[in-house]
PDB file of N, CA and C in Angstrom:
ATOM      1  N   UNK A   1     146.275 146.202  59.138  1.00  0.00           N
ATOM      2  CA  UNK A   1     146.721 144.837  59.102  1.00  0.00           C
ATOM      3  C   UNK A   1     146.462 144.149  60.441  1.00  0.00           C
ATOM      4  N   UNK A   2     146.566 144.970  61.690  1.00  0.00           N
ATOM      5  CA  UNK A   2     146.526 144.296  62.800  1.00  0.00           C
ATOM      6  C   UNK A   2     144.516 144.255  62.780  1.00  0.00           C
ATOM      7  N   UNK A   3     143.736 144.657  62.329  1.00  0.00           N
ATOM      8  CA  UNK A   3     142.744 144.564  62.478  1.00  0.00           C
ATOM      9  C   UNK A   3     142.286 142.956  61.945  1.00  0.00           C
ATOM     10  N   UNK A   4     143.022 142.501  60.791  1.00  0.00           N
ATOM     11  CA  UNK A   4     142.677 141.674  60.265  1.00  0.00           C
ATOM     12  C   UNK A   4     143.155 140.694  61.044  1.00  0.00           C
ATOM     13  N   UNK A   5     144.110 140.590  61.232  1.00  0.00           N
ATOM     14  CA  UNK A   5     144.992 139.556  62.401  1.00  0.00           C
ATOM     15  C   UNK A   5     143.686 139.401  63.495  1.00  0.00           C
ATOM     16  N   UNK A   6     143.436 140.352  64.157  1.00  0.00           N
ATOM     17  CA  UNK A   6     142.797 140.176  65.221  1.00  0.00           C
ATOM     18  C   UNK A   6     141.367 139.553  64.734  1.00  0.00           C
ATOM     19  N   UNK A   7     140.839 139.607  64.004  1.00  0.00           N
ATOM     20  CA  UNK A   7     139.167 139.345  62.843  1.00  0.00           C
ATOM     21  C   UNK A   7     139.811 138.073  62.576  1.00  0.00           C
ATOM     22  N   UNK A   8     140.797 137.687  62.040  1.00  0.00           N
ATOM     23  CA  UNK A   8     141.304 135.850  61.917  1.00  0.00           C
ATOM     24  C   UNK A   8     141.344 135.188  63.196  1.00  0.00           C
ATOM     25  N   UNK A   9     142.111 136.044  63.836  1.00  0.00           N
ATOM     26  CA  UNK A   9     141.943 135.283  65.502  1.00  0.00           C
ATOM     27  C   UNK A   9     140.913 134.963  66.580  1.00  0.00           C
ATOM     28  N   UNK A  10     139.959 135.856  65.743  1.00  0.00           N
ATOM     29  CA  UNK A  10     138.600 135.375  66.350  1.00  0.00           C
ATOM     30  C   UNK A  10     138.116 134.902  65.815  1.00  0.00           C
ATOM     31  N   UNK A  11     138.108 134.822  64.062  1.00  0.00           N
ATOM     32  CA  UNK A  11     137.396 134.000  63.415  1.00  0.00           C
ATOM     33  C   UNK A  11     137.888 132.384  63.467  1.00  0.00           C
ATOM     34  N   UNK A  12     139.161 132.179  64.500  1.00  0.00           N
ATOM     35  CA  UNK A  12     140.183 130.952  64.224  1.00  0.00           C
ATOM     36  C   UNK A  12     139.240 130.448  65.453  1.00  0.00           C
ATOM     37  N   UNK A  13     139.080 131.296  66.594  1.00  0.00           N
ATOM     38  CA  UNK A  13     138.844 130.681  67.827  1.00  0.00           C
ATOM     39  C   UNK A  13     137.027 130.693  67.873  1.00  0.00           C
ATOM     40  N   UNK A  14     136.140 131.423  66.639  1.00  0.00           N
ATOM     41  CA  UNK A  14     134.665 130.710  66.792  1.00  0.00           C
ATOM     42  C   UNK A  14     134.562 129.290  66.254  1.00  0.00           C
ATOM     43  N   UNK A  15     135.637 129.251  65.484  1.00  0.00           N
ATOM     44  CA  UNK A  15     135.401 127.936  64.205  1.00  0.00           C
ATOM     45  C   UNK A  15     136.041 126.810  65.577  1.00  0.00           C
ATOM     46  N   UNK A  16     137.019 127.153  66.309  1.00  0.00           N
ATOM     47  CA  UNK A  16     137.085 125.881  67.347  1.00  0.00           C
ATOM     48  C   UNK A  16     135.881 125.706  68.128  1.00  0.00           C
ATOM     49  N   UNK A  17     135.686 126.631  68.898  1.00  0.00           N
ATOM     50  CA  UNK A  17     134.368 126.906  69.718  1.00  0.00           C
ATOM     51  C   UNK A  17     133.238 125.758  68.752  1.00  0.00           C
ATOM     52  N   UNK A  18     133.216 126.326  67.944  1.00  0.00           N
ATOM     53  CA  UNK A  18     132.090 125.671  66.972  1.00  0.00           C
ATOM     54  C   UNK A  18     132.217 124.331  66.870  1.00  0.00           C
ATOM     55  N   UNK A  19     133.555 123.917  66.881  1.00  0.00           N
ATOM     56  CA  UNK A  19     134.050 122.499  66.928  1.00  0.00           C
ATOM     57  C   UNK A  19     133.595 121.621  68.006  1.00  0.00           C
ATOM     58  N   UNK A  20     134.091 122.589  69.235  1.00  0.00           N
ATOM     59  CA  UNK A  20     133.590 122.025  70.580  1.00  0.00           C
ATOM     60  C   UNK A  20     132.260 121.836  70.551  1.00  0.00           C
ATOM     61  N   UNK A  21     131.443 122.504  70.285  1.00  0.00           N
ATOM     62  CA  UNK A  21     130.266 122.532  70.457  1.00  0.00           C
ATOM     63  C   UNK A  21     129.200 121.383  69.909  1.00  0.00           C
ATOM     64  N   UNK A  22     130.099 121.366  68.517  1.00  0.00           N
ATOM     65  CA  UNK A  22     129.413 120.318  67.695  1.00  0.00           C
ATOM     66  C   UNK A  22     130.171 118.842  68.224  1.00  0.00           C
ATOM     67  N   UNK A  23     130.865 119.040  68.766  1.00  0.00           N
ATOM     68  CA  UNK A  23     131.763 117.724  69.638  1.00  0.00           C
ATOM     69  C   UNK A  23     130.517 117.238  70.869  1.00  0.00           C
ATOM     70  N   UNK A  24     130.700 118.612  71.420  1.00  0.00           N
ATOM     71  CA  UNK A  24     129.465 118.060  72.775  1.00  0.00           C
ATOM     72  C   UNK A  24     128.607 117.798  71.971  1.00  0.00           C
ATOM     73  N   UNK A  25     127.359 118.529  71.242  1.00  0.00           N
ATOM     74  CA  UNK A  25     126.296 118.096  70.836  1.00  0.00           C
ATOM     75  C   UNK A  25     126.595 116.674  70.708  1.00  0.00           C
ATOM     76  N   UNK A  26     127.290 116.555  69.842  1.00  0.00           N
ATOM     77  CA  UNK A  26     127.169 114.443  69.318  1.00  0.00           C
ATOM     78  C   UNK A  26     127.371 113.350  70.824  1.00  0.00           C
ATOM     79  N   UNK A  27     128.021 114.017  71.759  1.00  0.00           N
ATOM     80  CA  UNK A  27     128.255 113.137  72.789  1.00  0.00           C
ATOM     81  C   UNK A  27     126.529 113.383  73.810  1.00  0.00           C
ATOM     82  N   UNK A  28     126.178 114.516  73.584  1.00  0.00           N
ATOM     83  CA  UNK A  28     125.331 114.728  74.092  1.00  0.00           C
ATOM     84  C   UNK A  28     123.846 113.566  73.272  1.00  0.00           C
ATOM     85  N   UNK A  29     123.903 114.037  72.316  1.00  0.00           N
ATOM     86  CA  UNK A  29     122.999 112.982  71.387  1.00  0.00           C
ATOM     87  C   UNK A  29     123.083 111.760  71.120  1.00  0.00           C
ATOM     88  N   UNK A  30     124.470 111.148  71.592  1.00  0.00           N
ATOM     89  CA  UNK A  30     124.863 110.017  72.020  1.00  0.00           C
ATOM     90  C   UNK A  30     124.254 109.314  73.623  1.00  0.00           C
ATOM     91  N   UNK A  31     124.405 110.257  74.291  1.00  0.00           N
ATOM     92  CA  UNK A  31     123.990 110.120  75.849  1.00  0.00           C
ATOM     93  C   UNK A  31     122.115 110.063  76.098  1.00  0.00           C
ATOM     94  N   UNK A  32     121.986 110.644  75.083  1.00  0.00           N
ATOM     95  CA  UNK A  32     120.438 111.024  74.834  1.00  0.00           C
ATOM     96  C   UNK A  32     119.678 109.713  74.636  1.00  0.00           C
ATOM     97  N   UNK A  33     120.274 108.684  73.205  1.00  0.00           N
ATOM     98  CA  UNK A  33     119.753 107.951  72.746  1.00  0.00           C
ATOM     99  C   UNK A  33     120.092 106.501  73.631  1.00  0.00           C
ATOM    100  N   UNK A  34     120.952 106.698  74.468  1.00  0.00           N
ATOM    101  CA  UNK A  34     121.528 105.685  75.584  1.00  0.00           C
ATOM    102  C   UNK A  34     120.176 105.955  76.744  1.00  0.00           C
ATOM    103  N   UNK A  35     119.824 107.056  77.268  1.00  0.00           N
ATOM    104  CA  UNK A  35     118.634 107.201  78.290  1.00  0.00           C
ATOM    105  C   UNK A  35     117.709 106.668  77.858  1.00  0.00           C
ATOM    106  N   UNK A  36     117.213 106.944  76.238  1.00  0.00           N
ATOM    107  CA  UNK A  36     116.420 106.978  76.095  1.00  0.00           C
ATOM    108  C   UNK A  36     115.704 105.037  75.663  1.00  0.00           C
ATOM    109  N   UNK A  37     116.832 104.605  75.671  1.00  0.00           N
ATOM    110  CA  UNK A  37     116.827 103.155  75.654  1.00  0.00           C
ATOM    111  C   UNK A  37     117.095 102.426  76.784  1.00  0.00           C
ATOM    112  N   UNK A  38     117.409 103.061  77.359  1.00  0.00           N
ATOM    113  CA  UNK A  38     117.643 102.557  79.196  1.00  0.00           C
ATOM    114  C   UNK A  38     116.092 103.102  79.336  1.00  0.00           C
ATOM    115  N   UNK A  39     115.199 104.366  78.917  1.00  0.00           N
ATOM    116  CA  UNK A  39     114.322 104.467  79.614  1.00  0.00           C
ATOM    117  C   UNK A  39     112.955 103.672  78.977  1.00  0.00           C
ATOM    118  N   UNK A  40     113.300 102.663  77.743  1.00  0.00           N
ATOM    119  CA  UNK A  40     112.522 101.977  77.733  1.00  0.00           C
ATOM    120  C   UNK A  40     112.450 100.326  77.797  1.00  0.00           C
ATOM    121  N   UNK A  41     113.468 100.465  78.309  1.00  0.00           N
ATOM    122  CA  UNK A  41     113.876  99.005  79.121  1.00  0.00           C
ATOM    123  C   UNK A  41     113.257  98.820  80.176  1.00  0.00           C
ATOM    124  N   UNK A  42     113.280 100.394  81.300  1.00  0.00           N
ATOM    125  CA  UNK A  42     113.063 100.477  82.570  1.00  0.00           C
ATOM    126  C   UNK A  42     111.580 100.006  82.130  1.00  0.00           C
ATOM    127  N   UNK A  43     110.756 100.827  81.276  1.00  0.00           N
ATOM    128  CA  UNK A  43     109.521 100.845  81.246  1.00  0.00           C
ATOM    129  C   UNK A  43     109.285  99.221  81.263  1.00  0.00           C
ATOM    130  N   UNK A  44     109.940  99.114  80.324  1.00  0.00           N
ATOM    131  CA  UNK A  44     109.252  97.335  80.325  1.00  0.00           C
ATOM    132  C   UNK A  44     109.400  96.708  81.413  1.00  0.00           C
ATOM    133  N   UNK A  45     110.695  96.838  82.096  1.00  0.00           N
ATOM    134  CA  UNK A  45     110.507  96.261  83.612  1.00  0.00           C
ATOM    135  C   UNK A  45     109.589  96.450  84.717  1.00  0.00           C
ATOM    136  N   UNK A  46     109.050  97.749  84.420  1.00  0.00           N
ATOM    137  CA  UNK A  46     108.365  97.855  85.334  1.00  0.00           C
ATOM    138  C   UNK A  46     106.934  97.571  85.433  1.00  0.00           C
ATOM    139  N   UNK A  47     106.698  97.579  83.708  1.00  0.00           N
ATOM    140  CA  UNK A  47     105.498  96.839  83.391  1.00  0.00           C
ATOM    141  C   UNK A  47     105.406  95.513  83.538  1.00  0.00           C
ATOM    142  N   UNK A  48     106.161  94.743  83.820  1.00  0.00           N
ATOM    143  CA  UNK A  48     106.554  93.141  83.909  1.00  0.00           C
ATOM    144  C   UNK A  48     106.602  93.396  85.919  1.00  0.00           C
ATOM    145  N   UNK A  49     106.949  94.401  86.085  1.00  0.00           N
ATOM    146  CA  UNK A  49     107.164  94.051  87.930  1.00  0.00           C
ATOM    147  C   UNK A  49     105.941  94.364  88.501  1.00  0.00           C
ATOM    148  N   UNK A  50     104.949  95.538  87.493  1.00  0.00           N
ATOM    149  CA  UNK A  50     103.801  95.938  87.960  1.00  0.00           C
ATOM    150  C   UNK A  50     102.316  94.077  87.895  1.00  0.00           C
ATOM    151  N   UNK A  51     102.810  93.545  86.792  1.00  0.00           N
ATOM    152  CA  UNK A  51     102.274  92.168  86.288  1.00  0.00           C
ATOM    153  C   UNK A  51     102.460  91.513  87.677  1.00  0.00           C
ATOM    154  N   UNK A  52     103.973  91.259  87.514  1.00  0.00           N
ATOM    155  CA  UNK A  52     104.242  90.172  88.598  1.00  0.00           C
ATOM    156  C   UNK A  52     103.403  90.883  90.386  1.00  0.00           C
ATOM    157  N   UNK A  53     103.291  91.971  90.348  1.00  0.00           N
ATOM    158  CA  UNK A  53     102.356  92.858  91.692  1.00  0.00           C
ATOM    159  C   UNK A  53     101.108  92.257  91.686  1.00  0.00           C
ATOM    160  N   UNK A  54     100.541  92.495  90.770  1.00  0.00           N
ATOM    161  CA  UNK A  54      99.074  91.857  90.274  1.00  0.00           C
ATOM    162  C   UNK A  54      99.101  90.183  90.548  1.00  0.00           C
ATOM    163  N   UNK A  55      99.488  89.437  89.972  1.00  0.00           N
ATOM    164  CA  UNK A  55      99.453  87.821  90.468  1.00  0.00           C
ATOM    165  C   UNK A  55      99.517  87.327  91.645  1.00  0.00           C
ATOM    166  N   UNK A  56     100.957  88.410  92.205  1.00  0.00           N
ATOM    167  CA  UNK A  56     101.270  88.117  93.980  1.00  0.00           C
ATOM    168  C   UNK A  56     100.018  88.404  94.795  1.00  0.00           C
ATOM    169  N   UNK A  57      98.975  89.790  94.114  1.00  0.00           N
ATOM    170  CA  UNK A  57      97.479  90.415  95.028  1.00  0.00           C
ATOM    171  C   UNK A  57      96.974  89.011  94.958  1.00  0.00           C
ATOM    172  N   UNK A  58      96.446  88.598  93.598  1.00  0.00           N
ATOM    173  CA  UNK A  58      95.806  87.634  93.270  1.00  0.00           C
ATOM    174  C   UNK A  58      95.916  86.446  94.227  1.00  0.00           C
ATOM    175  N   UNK A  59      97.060  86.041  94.044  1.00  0.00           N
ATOM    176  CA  UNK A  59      97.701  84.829  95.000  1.00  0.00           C
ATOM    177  C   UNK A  59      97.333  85.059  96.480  1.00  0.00           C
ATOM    178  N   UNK A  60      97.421  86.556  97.095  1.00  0.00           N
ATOM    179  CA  UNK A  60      97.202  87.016  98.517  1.00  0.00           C
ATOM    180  C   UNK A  60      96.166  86.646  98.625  1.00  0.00           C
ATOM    181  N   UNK A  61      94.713  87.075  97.700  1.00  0.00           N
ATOM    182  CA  UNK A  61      93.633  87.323  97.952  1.00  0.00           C
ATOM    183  C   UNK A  61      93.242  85.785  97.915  1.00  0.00           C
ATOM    184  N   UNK A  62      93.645  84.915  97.295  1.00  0.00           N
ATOM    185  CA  UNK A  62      93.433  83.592  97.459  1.00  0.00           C
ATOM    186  C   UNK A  62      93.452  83.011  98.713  1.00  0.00           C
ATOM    187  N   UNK A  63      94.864  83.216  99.118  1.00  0.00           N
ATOM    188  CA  UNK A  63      94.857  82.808 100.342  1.00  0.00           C
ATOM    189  C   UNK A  63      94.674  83.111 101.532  1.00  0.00           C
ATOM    190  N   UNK A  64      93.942  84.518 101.336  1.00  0.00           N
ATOM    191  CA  UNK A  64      93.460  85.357 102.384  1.00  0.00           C
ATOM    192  C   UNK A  64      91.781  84.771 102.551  1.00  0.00           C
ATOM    193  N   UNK A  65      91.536  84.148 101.157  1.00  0.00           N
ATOM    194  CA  UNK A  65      89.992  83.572 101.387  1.00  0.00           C
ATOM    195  C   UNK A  65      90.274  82.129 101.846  1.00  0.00           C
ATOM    196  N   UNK A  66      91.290  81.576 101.475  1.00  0.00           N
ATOM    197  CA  UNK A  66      91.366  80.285 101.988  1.00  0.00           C
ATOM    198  C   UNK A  66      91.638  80.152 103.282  1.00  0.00           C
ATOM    199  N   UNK A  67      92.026  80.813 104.092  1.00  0.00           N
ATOM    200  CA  UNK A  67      92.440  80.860 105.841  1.00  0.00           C
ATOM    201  C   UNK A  67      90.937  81.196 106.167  1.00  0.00           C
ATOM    202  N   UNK A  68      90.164  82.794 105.297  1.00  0.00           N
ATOM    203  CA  UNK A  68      89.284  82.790 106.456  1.00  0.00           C
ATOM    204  C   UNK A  68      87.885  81.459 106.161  1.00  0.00           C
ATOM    205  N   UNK A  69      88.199  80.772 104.884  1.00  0.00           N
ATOM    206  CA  UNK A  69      87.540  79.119 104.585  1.00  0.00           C
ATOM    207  C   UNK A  69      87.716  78.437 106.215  1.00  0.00           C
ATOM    208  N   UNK A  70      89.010  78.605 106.347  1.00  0.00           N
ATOM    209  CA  UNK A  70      89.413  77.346 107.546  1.00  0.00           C
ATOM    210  C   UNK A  70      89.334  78.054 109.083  1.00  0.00           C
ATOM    211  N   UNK A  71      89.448  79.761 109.105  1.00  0.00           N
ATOM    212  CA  UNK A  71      88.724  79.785 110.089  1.00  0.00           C
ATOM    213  C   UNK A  71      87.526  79.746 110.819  1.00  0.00           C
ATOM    214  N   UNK A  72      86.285  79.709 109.287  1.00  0.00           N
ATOM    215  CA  UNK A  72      85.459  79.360 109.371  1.00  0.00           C
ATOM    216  C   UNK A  72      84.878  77.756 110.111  1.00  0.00           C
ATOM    217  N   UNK A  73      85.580  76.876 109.269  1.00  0.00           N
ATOM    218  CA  UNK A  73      85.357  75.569 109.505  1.00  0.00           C
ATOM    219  C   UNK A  73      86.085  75.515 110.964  1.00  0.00           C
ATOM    220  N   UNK A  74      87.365  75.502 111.394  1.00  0.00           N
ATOM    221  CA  UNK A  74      87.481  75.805 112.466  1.00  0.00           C
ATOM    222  C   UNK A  74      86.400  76.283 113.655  1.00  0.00           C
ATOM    223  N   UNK A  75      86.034  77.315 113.273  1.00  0.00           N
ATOM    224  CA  UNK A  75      84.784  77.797 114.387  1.00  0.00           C
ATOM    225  C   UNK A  75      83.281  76.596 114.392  1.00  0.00           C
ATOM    226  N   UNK A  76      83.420  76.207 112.985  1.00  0.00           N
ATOM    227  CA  UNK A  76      82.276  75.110 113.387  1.00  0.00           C
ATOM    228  C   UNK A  76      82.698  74.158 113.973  1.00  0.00           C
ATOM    229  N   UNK A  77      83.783  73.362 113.829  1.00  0.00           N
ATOM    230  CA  UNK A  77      84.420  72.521 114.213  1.00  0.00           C
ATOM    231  C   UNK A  77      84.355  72.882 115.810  1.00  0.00           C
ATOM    232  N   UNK A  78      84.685  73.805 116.317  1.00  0.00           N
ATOM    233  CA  UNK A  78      84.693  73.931 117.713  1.00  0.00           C
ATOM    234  C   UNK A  78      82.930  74.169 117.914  1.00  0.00           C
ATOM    235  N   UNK A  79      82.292  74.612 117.671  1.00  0.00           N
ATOM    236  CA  UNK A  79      80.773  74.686 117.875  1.00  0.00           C
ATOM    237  C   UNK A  79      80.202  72.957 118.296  1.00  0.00           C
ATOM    238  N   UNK A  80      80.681  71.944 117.053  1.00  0.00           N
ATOM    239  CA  UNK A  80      80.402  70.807 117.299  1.00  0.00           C
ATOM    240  C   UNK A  80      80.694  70.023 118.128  1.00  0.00           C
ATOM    241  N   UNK A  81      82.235  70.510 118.517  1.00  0.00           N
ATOM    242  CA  UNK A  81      82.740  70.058 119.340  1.00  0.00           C
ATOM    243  C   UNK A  81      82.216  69.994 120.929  1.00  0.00           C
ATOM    244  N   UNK A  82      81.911  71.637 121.287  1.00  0.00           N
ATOM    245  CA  UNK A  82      81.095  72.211 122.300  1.00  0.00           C
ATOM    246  C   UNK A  82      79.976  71.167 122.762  1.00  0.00           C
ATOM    247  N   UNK A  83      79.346  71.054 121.139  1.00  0.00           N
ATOM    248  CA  UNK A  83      77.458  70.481 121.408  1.00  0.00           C
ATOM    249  C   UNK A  83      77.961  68.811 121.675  1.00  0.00           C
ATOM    250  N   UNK A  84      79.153  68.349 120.831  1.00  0.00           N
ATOM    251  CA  UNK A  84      79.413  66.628 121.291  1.00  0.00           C
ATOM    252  C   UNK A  84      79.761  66.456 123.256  1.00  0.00           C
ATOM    253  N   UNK A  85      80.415  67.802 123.432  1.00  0.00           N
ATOM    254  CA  UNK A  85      80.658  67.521 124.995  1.00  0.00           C
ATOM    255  C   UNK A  85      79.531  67.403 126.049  1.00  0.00           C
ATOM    256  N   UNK A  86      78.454  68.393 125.419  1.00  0.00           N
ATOM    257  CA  UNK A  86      77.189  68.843 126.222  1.00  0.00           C
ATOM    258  C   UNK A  86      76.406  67.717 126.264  1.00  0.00           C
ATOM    259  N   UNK A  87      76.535  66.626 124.919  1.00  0.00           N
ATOM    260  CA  UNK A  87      75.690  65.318 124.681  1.00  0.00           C
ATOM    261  C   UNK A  87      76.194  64.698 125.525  1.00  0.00           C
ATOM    262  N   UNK A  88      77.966  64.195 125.237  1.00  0.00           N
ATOM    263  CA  UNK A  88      78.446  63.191 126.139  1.00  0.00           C
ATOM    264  C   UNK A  88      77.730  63.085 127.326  1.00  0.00           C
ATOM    265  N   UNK A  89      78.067  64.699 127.912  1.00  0.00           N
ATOM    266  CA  UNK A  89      78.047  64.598 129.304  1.00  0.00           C
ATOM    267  C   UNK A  89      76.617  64.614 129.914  1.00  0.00           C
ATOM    268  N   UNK A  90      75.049  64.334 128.978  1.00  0.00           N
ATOM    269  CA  UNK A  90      73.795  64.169 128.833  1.00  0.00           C
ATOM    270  C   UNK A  90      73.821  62.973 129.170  1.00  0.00           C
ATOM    271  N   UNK A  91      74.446  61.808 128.228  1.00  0.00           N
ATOM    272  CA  UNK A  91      74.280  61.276 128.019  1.00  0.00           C
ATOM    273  C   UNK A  91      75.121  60.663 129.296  1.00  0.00           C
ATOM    274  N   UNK A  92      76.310  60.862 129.756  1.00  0.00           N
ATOM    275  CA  UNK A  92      76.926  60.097 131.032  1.00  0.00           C
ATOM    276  C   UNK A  92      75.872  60.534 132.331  1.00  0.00           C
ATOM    277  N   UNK A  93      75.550  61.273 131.999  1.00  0.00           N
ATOM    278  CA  UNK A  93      74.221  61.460 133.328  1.00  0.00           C
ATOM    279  C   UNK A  93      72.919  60.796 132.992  1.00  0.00           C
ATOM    280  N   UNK A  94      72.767  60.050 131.815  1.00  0.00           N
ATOM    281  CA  UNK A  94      71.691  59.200 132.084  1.00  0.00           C
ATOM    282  C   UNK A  94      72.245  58.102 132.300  1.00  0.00           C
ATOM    283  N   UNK A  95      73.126  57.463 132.018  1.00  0.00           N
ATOM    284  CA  UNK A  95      73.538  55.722 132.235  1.00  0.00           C
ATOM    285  C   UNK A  95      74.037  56.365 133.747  1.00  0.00           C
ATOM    286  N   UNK A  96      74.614  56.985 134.844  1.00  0.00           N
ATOM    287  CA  UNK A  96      74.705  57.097 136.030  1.00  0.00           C
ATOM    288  C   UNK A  96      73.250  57.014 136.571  1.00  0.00           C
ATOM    289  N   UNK A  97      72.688  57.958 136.122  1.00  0.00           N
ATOM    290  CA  UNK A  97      70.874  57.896 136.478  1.00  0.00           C
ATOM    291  C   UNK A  97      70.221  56.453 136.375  1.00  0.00           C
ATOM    292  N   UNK A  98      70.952  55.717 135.642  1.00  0.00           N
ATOM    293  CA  UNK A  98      70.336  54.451 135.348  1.00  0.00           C
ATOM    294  C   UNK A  98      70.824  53.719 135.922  1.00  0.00           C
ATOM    295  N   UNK A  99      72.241  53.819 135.898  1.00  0.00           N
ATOM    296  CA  UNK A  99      73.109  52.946 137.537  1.00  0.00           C
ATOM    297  C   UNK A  99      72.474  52.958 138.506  1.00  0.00           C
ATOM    298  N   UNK A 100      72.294  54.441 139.101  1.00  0.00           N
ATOM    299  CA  UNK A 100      71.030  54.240 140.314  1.00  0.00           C
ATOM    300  C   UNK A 100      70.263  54.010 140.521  1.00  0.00           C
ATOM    301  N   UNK A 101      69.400  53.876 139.728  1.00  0.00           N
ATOM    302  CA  UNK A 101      68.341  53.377 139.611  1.00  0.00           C
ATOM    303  C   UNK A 101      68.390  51.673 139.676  1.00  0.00           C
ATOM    304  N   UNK A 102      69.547  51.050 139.014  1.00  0.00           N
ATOM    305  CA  UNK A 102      69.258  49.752 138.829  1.00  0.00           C
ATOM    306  C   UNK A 102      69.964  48.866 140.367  1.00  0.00           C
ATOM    307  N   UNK A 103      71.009  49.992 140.746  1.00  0.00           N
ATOM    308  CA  UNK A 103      71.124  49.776 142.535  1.00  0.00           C
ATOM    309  C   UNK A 103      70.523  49.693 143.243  1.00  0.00           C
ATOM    310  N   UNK A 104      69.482  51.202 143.347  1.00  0.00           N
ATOM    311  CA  UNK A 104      68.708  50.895 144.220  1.00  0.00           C
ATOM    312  C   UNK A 104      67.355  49.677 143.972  1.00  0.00           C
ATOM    313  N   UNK A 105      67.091  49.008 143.179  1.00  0.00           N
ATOM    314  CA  UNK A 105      66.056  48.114 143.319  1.00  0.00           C
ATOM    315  C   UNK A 105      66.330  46.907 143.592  1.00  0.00           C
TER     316      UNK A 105
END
């Protein structure tokens, strides 16, 4: 009789066990389908943050050509500038040249 007692008492305490178990599983498969929708949320965000990466290059590379546009023009701009001083100052040495000239006669 005590054999059986003891064979119920374990058979009392697999069937809880079993309970537990099938308790976690569902919280577990609960937790599962929560990641697994958080992990395709993330995805989409990051496919939308990887997008928004791409436009910002785009936008960089724009304006990385548009500065070196204006440092370009810039450098001509000073080139011209250079050759207008070299004229001026050609050109103020001929009307002096011509001052003297019209002094001395």
């Amino acid at each position: 009789m005590d054999a059986l007692r003891v064979l119920e008492h374990k058979i009392t305490a697999l069937a809880a066990l079993v309970k537990d178990m099938k308790s976690q599983n569902e919280q577990l498969r609960a937790e599962n389908a929560k990641l697994s929708a958080e992990g395709v949320d993330l995805k989409a965000e990051n496919a939308r943050l990887a997008e928004e990466a791409g436009q910002l290059s785009a936008k960089l590379e724009t304006m990385e050509g548009s500065m070196l546009m204006g440092f370009e023009q810039l450098n001509v701009m000073s080139k011209e500038k250079e050759l207008t001083k070299v004229v001026v100052d050609d050109l103020i040495r001929s009307i002096d040249s011509l001052v003297k000239r019209e002094n001395q006669q």
